[in-house]
PDB file of N, CA and C in Angstrom:
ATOM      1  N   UNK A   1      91.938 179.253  59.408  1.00  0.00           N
ATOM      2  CA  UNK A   1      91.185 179.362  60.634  1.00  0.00           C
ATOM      3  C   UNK A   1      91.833 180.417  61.533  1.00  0.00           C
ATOM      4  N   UNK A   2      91.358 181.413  62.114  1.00  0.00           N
ATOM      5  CA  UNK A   2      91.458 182.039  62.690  1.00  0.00           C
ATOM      6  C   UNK A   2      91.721 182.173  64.304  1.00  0.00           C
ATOM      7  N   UNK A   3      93.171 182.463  64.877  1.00  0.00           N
ATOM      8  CA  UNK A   3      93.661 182.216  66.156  1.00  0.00           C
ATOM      9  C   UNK A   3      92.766 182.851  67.153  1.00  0.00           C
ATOM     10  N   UNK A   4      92.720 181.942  68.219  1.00  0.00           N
ATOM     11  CA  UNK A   4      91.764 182.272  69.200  1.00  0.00           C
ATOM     12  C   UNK A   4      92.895 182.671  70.238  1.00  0.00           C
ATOM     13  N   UNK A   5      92.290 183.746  71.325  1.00  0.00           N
ATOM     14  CA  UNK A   5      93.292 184.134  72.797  1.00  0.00           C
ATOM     15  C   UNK A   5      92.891 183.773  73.582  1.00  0.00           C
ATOM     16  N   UNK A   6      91.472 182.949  73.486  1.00  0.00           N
ATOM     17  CA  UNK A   6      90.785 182.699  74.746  1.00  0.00           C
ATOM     18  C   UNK A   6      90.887 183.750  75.815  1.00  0.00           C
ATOM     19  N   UNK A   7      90.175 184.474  75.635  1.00  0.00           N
ATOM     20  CA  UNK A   7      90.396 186.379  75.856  1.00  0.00           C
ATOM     21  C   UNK A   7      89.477 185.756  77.693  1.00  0.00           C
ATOM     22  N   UNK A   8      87.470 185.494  77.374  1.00  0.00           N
ATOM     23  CA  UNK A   8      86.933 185.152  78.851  1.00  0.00           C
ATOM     24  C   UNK A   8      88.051 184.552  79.541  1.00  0.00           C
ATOM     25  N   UNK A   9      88.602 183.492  79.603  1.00  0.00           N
ATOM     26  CA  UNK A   9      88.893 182.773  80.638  1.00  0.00           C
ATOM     27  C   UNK A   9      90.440 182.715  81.309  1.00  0.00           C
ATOM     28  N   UNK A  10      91.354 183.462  80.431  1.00  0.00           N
ATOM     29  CA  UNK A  10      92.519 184.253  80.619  1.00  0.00           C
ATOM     30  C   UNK A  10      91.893 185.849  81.647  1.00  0.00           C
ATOM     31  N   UNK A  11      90.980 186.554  81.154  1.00  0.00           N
ATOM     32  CA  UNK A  11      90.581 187.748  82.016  1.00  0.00           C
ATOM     33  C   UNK A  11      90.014 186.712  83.431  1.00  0.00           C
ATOM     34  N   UNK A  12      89.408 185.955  83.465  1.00  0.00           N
ATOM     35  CA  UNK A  12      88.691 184.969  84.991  1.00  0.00           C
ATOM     36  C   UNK A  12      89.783 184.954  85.448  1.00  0.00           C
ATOM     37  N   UNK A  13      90.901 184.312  85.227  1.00  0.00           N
ATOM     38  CA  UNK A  13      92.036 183.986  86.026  1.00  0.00           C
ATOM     39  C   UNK A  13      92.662 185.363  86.394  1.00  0.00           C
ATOM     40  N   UNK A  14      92.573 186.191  85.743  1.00  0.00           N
ATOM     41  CA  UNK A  14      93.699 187.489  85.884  1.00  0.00           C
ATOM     42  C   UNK A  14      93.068 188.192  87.183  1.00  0.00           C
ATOM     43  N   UNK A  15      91.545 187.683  87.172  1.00  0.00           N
ATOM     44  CA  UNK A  15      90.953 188.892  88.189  1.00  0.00           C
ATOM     45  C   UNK A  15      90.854 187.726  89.334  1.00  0.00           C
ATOM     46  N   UNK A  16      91.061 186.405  89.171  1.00  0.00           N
ATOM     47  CA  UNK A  16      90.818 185.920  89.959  1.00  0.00           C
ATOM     48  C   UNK A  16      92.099 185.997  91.191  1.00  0.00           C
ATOM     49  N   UNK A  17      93.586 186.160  90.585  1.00  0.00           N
ATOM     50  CA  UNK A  17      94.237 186.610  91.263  1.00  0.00           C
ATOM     51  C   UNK A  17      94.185 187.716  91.765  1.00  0.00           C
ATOM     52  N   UNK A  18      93.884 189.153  91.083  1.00  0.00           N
ATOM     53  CA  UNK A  18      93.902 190.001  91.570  1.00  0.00           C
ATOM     54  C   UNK A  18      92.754 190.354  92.681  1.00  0.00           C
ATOM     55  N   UNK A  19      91.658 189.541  92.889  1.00  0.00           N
ATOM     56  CA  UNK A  19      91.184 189.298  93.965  1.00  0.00           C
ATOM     57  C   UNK A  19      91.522 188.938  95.304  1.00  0.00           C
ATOM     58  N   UNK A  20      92.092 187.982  95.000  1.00  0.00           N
ATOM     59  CA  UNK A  20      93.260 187.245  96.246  1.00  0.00           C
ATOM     60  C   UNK A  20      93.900 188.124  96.778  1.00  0.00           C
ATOM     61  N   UNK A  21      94.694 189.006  95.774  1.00  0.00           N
ATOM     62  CA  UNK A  21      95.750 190.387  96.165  1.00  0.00           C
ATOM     63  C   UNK A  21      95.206 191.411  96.567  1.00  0.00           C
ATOM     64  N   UNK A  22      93.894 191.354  96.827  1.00  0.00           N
ATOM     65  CA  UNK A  22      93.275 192.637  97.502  1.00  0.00           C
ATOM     66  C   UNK A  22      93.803 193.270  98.806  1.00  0.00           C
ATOM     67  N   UNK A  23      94.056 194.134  99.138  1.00  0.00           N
ATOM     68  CA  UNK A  23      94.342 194.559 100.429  1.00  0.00           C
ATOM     69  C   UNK A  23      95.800 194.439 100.564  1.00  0.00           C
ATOM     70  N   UNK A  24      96.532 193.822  99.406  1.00  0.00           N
ATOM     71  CA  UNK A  24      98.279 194.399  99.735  1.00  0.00           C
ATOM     72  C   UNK A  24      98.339 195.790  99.011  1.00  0.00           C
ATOM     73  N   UNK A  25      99.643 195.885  99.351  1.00  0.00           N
ATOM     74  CA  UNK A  25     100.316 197.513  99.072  1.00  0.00           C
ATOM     75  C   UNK A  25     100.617 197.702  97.993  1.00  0.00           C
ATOM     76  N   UNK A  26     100.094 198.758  97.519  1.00  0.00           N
ATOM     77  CA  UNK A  26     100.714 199.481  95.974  1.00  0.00           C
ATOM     78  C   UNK A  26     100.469 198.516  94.872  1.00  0.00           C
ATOM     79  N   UNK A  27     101.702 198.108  94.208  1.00  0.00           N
ATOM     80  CA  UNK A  27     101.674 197.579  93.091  1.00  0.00           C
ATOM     81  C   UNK A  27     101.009 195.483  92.821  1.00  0.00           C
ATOM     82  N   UNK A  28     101.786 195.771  94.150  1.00  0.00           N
ATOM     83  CA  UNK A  28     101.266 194.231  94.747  1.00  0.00           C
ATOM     84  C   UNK A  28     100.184 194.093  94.499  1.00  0.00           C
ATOM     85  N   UNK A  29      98.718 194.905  94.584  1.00  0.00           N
ATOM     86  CA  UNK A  29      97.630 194.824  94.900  1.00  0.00           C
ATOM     87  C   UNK A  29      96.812 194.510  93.260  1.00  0.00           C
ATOM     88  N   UNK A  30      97.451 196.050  92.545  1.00  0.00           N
ATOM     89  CA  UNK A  30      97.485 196.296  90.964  1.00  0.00           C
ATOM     90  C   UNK A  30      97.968 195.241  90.238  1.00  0.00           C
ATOM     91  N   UNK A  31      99.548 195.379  89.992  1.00  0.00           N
ATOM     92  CA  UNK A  31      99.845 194.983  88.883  1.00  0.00           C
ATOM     93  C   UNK A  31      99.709 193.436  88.924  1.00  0.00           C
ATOM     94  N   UNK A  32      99.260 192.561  87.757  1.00  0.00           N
ATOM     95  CA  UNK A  32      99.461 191.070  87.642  1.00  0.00           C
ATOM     96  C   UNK A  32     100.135 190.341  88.108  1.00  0.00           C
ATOM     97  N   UNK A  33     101.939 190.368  87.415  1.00  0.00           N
ATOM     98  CA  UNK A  33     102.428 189.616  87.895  1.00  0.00           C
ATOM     99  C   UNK A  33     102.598 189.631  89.483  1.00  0.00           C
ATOM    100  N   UNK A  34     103.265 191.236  89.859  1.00  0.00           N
ATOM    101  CA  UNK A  34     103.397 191.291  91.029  1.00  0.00           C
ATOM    102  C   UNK A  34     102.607 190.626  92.164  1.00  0.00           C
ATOM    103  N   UNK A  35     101.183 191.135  91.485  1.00  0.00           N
ATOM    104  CA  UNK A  35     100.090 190.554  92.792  1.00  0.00           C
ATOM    105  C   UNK A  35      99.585 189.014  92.808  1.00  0.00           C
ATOM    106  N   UNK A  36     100.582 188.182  91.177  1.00  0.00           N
ATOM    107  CA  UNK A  36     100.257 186.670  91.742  1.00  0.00           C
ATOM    108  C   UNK A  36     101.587 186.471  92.387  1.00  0.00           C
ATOM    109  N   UNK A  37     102.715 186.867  92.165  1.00  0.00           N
ATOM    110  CA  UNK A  37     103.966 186.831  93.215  1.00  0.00           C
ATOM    111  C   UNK A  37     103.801 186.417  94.718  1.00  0.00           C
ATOM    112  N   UNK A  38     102.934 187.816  94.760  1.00  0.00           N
ATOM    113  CA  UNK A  38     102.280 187.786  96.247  1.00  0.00           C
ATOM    114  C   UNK A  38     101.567 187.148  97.104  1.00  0.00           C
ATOM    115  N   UNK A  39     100.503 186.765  96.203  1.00  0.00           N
ATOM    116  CA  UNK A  39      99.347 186.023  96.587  1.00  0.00           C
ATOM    117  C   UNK A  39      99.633 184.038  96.471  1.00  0.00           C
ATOM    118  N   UNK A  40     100.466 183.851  96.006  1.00  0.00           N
ATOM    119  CA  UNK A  40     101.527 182.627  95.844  1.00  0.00           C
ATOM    120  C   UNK A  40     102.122 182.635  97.112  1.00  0.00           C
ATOM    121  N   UNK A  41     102.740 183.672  97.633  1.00  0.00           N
ATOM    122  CA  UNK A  41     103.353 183.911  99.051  1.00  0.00           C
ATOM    123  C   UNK A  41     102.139 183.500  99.860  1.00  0.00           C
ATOM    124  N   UNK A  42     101.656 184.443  99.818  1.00  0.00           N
ATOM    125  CA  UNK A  42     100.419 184.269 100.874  1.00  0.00           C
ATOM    126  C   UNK A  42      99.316 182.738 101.151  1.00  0.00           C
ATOM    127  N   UNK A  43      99.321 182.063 100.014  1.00  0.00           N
ATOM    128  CA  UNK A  43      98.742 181.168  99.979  1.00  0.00           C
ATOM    129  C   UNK A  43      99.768 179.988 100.801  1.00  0.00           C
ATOM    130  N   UNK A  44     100.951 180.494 100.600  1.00  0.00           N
ATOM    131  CA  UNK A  44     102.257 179.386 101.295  1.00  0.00           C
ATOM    132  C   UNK A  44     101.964 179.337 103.230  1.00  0.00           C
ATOM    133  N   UNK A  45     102.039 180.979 103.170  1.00  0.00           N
ATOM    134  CA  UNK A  45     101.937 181.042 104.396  1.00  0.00           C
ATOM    135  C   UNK A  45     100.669 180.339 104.901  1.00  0.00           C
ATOM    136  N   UNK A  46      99.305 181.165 104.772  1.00  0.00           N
ATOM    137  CA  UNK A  46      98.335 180.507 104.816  1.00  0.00           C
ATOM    138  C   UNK A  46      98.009 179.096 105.495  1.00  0.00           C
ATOM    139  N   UNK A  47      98.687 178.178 104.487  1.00  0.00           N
ATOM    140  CA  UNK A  47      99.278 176.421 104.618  1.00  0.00           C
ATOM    141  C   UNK A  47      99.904 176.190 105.694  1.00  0.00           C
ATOM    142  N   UNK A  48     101.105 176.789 105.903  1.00  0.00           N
ATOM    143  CA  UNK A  48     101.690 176.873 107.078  1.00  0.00           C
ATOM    144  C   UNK A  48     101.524 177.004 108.120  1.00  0.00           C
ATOM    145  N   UNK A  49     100.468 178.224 108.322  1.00  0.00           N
ATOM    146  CA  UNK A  49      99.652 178.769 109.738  1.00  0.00           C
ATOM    147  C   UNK A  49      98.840 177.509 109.789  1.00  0.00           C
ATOM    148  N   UNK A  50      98.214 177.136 108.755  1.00  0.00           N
ATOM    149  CA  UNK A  50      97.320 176.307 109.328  1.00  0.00           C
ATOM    150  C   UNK A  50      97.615 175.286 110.160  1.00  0.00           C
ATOM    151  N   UNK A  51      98.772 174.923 109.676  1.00  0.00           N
ATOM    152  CA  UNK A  51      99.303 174.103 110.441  1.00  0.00           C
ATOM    153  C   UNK A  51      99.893 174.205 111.981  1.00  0.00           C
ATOM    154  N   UNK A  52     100.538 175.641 112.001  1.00  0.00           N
ATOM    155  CA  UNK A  52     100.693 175.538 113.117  1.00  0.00           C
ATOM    156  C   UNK A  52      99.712 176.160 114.312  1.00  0.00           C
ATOM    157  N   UNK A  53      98.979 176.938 113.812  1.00  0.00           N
ATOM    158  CA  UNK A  53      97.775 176.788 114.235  1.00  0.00           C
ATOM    159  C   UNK A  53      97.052 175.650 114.916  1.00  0.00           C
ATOM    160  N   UNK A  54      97.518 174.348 115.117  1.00  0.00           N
ATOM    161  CA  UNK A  54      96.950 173.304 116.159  1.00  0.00           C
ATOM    162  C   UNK A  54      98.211 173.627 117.066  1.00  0.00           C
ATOM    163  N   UNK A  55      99.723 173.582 116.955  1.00  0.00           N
ATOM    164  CA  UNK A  55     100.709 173.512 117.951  1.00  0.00           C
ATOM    165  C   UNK A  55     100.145 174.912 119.003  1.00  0.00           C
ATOM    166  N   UNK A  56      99.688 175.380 118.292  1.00  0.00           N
ATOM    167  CA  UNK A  56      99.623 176.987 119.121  1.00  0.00           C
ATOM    168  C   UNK A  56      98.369 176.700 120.172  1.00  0.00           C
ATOM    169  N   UNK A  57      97.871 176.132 119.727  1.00  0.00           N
ATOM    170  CA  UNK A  57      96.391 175.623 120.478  1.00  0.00           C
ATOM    171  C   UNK A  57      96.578 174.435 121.629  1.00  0.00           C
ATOM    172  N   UNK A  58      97.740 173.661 121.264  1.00  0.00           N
ATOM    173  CA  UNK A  58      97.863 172.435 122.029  1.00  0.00           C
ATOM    174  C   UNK A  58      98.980 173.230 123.295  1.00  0.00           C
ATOM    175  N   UNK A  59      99.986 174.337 122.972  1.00  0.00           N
ATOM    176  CA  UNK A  59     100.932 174.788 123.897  1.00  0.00           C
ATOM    177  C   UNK A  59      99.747 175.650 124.704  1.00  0.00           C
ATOM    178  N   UNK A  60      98.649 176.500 124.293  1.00  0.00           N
ATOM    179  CA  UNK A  60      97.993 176.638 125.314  1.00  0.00           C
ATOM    180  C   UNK A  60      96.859 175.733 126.361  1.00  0.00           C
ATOM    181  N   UNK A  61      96.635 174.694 125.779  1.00  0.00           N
ATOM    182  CA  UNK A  61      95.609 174.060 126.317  1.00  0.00           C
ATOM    183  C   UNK A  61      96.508 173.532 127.729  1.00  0.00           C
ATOM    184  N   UNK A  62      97.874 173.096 127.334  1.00  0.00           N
ATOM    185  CA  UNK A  62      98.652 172.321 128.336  1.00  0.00           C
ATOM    186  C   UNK A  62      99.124 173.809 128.983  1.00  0.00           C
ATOM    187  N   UNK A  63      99.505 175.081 128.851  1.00  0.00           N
ATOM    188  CA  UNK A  63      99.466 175.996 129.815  1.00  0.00           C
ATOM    189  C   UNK A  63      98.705 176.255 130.666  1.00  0.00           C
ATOM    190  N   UNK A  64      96.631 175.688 130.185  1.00  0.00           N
ATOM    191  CA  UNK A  64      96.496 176.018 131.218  1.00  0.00           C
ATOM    192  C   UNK A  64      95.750 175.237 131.995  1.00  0.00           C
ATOM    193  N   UNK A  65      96.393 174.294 131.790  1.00  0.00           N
ATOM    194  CA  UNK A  65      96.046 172.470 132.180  1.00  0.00           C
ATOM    195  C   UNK A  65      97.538 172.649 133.973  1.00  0.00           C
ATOM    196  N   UNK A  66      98.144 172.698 132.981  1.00  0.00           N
ATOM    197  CA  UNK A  66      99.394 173.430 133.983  1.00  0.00           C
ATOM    198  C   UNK A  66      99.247 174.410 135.405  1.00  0.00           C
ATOM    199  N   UNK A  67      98.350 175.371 135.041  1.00  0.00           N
ATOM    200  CA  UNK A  67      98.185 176.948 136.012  1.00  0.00           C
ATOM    201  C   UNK A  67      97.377 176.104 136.240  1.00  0.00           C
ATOM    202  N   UNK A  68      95.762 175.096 136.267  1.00  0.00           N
ATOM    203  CA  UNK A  68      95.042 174.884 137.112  1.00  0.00           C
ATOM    204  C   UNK A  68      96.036 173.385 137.915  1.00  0.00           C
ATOM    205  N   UNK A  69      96.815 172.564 137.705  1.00  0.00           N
ATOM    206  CA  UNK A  69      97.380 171.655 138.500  1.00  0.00           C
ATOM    207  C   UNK A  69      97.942 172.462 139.654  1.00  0.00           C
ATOM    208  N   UNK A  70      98.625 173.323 138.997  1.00  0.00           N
ATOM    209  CA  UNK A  70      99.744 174.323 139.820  1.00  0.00           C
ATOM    210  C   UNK A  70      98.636 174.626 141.139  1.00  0.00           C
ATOM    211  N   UNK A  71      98.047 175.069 140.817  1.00  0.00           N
ATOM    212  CA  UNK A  71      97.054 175.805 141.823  1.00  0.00           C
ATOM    213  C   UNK A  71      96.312 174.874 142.917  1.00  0.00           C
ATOM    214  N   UNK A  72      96.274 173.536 142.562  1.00  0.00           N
ATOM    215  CA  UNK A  72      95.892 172.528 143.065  1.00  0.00           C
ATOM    216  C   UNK A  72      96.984 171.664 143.777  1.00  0.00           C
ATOM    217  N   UNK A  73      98.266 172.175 143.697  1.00  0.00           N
ATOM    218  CA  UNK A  73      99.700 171.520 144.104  1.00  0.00           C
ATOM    219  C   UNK A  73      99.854 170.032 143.827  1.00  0.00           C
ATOM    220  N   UNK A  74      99.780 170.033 142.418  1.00  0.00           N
ATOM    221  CA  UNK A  74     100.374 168.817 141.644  1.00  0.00           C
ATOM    222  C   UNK A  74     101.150 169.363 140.685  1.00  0.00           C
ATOM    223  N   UNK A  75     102.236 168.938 139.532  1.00  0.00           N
ATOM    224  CA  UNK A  75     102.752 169.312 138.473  1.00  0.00           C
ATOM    225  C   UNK A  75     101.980 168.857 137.877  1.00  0.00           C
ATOM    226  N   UNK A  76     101.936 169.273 136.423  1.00  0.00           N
ATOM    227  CA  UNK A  76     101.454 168.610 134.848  1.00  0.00           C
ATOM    228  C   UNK A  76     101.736 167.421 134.643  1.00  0.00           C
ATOM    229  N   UNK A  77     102.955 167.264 134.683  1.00  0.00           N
ATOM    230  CA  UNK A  77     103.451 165.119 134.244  1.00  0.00           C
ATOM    231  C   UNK A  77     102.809 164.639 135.307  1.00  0.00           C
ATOM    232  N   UNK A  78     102.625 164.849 136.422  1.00  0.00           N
ATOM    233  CA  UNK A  78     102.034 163.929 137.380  1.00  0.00           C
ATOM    234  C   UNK A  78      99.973 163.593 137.266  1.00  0.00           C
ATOM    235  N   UNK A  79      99.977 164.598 136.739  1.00  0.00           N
ATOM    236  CA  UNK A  79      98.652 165.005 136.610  1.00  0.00           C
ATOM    237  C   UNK A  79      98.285 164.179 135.422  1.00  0.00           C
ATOM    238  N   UNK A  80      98.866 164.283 134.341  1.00  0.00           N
ATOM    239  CA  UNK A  80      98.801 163.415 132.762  1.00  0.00           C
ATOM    240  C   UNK A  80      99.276 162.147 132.940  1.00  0.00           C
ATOM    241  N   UNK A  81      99.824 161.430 133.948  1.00  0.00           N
ATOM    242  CA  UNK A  81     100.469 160.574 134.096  1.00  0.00           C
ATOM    243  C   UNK A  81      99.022 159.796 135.279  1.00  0.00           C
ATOM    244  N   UNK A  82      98.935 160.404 135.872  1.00  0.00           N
ATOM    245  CA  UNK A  82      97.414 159.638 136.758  1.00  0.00           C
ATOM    246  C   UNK A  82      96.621 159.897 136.105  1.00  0.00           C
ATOM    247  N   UNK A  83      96.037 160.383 135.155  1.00  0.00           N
ATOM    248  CA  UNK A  83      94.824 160.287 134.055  1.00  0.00           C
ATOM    249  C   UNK A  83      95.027 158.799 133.483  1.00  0.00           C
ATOM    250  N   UNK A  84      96.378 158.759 132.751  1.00  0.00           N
ATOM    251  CA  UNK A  84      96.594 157.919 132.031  1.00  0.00           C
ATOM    252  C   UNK A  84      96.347 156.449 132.931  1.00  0.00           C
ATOM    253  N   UNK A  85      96.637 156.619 134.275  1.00  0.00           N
ATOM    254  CA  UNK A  85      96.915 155.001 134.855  1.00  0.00           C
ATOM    255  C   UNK A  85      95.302 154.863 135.493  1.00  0.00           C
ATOM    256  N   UNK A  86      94.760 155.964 135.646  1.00  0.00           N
ATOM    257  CA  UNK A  86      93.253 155.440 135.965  1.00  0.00           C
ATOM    258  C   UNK A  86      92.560 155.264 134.783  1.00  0.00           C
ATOM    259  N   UNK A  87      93.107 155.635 133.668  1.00  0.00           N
ATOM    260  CA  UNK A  87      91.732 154.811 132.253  1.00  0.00           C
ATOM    261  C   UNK A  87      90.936 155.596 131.901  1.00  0.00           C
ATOM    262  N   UNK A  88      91.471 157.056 132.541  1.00  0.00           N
ATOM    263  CA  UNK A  88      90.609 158.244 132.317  1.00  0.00           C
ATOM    264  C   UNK A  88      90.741 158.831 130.783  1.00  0.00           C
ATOM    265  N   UNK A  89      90.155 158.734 129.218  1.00  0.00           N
ATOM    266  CA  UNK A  89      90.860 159.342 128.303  1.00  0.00           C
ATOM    267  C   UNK A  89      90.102 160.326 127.912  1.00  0.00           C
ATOM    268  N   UNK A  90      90.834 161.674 128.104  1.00  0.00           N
ATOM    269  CA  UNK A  90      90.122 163.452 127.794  1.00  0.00           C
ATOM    270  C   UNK A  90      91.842 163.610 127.172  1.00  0.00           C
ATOM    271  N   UNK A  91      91.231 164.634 126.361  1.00  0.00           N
ATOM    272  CA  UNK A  91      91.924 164.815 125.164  1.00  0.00           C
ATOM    273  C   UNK A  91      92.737 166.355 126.275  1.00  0.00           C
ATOM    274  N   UNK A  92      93.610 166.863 125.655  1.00  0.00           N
ATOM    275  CA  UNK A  92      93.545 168.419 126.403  1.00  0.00           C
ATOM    276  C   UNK A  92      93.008 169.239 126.346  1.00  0.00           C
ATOM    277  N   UNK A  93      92.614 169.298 124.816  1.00  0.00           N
ATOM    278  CA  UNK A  93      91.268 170.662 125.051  1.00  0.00           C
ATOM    279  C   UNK A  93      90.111 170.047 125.811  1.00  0.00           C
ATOM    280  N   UNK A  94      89.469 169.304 125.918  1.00  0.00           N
ATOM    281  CA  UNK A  94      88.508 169.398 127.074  1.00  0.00           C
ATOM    282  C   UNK A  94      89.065 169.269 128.499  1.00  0.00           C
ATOM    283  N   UNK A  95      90.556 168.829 128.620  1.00  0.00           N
ATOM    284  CA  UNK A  95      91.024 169.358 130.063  1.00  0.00           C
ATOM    285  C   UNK A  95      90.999 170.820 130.450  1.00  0.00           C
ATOM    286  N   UNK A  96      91.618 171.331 129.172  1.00  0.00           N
ATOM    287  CA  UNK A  96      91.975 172.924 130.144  1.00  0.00           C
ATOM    288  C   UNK A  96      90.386 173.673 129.723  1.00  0.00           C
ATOM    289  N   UNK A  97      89.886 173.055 129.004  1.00  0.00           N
ATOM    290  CA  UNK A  97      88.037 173.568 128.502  1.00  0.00           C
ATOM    291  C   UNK A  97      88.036 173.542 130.401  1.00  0.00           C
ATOM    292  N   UNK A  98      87.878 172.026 130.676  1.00  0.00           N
ATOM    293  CA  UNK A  98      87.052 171.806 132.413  1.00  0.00           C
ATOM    294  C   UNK A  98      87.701 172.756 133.422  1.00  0.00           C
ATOM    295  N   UNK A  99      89.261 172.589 132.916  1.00  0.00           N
ATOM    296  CA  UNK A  99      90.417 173.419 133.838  1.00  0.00           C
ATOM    297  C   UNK A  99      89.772 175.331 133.785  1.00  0.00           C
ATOM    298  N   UNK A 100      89.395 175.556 132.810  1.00  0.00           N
ATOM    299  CA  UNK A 100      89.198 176.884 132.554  1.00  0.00           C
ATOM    300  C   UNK A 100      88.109 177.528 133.100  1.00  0.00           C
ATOM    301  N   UNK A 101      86.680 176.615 133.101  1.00  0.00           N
ATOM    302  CA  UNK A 101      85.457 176.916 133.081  1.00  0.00           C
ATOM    303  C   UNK A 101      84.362 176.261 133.727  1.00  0.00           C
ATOM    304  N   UNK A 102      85.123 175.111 134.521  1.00  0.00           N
ATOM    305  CA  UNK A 102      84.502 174.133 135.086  1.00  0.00           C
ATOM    306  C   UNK A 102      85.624 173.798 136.559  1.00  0.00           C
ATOM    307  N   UNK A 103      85.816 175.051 137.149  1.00  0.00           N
ATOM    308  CA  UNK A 103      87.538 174.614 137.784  1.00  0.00           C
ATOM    309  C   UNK A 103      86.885 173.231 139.602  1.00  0.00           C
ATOM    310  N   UNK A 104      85.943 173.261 139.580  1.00  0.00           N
ATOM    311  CA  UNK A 104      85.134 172.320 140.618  1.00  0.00           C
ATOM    312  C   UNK A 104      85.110 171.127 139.992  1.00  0.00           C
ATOM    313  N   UNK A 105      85.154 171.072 138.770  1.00  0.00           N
ATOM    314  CA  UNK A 105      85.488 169.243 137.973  1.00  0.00           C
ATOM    315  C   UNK A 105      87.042 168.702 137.919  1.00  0.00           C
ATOM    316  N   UNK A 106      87.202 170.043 137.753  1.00  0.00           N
ATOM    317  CA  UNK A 106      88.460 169.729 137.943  1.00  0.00           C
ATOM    318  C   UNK A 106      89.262 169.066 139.219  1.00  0.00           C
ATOM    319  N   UNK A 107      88.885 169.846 139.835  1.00  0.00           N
ATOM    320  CA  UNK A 107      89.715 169.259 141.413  1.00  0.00           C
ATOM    321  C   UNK A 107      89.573 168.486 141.790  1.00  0.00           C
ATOM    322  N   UNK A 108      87.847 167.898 141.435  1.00  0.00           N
ATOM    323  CA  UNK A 108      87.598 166.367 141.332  1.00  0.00           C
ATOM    324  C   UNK A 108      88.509 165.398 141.111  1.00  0.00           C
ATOM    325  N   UNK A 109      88.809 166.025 139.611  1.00  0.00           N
ATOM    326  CA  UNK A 109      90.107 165.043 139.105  1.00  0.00           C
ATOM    327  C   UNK A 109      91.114 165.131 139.497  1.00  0.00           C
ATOM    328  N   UNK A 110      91.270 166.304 140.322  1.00  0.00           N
ATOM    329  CA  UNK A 110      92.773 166.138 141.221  1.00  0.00           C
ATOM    330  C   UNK A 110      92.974 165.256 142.291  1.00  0.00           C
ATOM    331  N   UNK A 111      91.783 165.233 142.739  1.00  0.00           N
ATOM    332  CA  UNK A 111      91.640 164.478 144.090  1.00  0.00           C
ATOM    333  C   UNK A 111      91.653 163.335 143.828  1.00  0.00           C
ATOM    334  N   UNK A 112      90.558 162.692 142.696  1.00  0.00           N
ATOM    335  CA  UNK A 112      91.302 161.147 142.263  1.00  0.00           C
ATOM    336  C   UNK A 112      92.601 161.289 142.095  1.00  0.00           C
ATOM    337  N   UNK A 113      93.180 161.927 141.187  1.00  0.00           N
ATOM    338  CA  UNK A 113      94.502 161.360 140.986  1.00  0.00           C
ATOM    339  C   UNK A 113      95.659 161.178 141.783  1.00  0.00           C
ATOM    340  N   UNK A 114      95.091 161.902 143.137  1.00  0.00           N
ATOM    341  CA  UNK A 114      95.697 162.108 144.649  1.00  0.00           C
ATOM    342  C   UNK A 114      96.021 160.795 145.464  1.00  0.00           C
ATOM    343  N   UNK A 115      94.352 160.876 145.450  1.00  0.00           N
ATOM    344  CA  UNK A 115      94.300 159.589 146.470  1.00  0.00           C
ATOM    345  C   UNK A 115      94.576 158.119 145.769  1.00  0.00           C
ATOM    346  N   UNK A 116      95.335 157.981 144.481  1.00  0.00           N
ATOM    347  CA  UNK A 116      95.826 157.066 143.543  1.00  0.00           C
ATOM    348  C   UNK A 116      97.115 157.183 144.264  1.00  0.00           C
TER     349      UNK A 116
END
């Protein structure tokens, strides 16, 4: 019987990496191994960003949860801290969403948390 290389589905995979590796440099991009080297990298990172990709989102939401308290002359802990004791529950992105784009709802909520 005659040895098979399974030639289709060895070439699927070969291009399927070298797809992935599109758009790196030189050999990276070309050659096989190099460009699953790469694209192994990239897929790591990828994972990673994704992840931090929410921290990056949550340090701005509370920045500018922050600049609208500030502006209203309260701090942040005081501000998250009277949400919490009036029973009020908003997540931060729809705080600094209201804080950003809605800054008249906001002050609302400053003023409750004031006169608390």
């Amino acid at each position: 019987m005659p040895r098979t290389k399974n030639s289709p589905s060895s070439r699927k995979r070969r291009k399927k990496v070298l797809k992935r590796a599109k758009g790196y440099r030189q050999g990276r991009s070309k050659l096989f191994k190099r460009a699953k080297e790469f694209s192994e990298k990239g897929l790591t990172y990828a994972f990673m960003h994704r992840r931090k990709k929410k921290r990056d989102f949550r340090r701005l939401w509370i920045v500018r949860i922050s600049a609208a308290c500030k502006s209203h002359g309260i701090s942040y802990n005081r501000f998250i801290n009277g949400l919490k004791k009036l029973g009020i529950n908003l997540n931060r992105k729809s705080l600094a969403d209201i804080a950003f784009n809605h800054p008249e709802e906001f002050s609302s909520l400053v003023s409750q948390i004031k006169e608390k």
